[in-house]
Every structure is written in structure tokens, then in C-alpha cells.
C-alpha atoms as a PDB file:
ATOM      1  CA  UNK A   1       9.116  13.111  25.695  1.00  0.00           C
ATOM      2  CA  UNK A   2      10.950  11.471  22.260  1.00  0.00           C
ATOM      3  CA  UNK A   3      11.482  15.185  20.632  1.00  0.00           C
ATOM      4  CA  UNK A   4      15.180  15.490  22.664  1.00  0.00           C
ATOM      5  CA  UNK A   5      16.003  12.239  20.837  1.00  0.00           C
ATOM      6  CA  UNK A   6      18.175  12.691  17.762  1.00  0.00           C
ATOM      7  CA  UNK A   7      16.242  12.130  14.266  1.00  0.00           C
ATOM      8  CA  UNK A   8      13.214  11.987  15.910  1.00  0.00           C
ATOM      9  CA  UNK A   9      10.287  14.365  15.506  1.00  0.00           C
ATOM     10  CA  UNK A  10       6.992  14.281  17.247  1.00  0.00           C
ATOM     11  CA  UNK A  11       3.722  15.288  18.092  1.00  0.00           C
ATOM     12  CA  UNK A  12       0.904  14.709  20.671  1.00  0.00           C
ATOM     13  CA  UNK A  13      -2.920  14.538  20.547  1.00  0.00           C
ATOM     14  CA  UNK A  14      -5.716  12.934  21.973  1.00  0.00           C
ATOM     15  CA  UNK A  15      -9.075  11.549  20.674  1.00  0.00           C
ATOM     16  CA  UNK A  16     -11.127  12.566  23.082  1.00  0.00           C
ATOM     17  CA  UNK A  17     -12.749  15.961  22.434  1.00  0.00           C
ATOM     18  CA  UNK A  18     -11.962  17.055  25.461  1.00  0.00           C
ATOM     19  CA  UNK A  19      -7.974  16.638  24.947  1.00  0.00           C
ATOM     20  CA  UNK A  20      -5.442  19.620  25.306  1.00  0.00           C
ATOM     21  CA  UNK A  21      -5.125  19.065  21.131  1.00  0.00           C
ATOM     22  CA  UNK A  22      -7.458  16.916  19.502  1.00  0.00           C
ATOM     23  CA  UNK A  23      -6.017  14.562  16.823  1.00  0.00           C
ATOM     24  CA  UNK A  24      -6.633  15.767  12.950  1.00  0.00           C
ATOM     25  CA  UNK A  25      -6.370  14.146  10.042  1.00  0.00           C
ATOM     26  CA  UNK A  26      -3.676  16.494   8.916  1.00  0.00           C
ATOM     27  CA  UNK A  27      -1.217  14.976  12.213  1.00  0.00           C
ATOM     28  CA  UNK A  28      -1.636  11.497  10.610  1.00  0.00           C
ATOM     29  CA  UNK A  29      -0.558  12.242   7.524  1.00  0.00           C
ATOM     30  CA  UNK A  30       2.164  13.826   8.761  1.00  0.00           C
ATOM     31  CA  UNK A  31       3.186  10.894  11.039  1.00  0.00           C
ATOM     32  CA  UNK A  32       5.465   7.970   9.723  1.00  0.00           C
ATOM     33  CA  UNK A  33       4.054   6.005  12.888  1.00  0.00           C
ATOM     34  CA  UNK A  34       1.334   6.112  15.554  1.00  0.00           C
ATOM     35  CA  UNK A  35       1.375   4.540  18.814  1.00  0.00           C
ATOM     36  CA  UNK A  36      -1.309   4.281  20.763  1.00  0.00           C
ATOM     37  CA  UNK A  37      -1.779   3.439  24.575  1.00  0.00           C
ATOM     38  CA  UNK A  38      -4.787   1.060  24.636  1.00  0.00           C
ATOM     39  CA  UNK A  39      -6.584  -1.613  22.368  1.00  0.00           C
ATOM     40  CA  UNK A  40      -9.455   0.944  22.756  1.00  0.00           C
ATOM     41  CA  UNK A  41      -7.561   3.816  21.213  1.00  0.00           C
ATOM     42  CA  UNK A  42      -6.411   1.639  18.308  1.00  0.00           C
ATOM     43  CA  UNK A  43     -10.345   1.227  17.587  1.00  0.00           C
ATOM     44  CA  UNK A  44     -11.505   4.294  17.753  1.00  0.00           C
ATOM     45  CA  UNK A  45      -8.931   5.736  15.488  1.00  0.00           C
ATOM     46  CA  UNK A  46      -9.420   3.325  13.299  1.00  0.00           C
ATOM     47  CA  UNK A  47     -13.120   4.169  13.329  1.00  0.00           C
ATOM     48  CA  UNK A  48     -12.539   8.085  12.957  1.00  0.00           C
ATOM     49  CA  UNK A  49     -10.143   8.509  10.695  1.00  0.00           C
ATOM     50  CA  UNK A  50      -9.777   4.993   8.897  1.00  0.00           C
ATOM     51  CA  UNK A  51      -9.446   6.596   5.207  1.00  0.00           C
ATOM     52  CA  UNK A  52      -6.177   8.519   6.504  1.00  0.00           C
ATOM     53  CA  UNK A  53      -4.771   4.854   8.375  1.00  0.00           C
ATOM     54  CA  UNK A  54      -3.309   3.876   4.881  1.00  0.00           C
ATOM     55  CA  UNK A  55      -0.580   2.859   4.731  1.00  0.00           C
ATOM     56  CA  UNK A  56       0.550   3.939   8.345  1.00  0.00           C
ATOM     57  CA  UNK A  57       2.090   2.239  10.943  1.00  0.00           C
ATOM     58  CA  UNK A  58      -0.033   1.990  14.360  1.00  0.00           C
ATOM     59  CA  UNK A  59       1.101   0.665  17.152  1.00  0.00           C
ATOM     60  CA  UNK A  60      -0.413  -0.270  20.448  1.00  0.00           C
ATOM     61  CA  UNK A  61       1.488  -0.525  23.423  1.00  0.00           C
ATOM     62  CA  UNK A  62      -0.778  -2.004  25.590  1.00  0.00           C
ATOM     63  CA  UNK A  63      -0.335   1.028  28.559  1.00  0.00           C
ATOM     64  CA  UNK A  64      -3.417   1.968  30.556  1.00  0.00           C
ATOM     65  CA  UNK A  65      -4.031   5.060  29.778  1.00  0.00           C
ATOM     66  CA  UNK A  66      -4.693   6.115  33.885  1.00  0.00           C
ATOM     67  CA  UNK A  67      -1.513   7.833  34.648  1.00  0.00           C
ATOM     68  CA  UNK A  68      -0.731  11.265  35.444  1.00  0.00           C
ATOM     69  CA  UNK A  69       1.237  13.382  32.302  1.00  0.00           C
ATOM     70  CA  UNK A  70       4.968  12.497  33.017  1.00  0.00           C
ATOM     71  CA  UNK A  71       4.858  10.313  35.852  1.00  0.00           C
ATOM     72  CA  UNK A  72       8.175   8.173  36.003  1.00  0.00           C
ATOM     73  CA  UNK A  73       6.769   4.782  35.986  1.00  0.00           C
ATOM     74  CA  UNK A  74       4.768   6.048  32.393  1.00  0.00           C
ATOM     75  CA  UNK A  75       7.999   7.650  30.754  1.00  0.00           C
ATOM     76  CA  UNK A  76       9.999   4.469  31.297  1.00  0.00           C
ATOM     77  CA  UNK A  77       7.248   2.748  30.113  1.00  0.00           C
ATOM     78  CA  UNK A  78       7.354   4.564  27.138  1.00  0.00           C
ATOM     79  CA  UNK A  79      11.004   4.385  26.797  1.00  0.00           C
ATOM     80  CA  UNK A  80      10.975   0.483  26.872  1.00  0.00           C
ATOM     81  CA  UNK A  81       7.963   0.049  24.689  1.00  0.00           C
ATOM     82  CA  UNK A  82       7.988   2.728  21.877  1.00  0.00           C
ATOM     83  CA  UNK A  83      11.290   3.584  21.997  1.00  0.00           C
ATOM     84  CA  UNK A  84      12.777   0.216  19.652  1.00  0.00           C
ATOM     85  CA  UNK A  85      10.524   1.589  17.048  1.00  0.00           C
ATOM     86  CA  UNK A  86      11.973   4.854  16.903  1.00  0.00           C
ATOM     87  CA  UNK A  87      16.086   3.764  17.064  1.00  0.00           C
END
């Protein structure tokens, strides 16, 4: 949803190994920052790929992660919580 915004480029993946794309070690070093939905997530990427984490900025926003992709109430979520890291 941040890839219209100006400057900004992004990616998506998911830990789980059921996820549409699966997060690899080659995303993270591409990334300048991370965020994160849940506490949870924080951990276990911390746990999978902590020798790539150097270095890089993660950031949890403290979102459940139980909401359908795009729904409204999620995007301005989203909007108000990663968004002042990306301006």
C-alpha cells in the first residue's frame, strides 16, 4: 500500500511458510527498515534470520495481525503507524 508514495519503495512477505511470498534473507538486506505487525513477528524474525538483523531497523507496530488484506480500518492503521517512519 506505501509503493504509490513518492521515494518510497517496498516489498511484502510473510514468515509463515504458508505465506503468498515467504520472507528471504535476500528481502532484508535489501530493506532499509522492517515493520512488523505483532511482538510475535518481531521474535520470530529475530530467531530466523538474526545474522541478517544487523544493523536494520525493525519496527513493531503493535497491529493484530487478524484482518482481512486491505480492509480500511488496517490501511489507516498502517497509514498512522508506519507511515512517520517513511516521510
Amino acid at each position: 500500500m506505501f509503493s504509490s508514495w513518492v521515494g518510497i519503495e517496498t516489498d511484502s512477505a510473510g514468515l509463515s511458510n504458508d505465506a503468498i511470498t515467504v520472507l528471504s534473507s535476500e528481502q532484508i538486506d535489501w530493506a532499509d527498515i522492517i515493520f512488523v505487525m505483532e511482538k510475535a513477528h518481531r521474535n520470530k524474525l529475530s530467531k530466523r534470520f538474526k545474522r541478517h538483523l544487523g544493523g536494520k531497523r525493525v519496527i513493531c507496530l503493535d497491529i493484530p495481525d487478524d484482518y482481512d488484506f486491505m480492509d480500511p480500518a488496517l490501511i489507516r492503521l498502517l497509514e498512522t503507524k508506519a507511515g512517520p517512519f517513511l516521510r
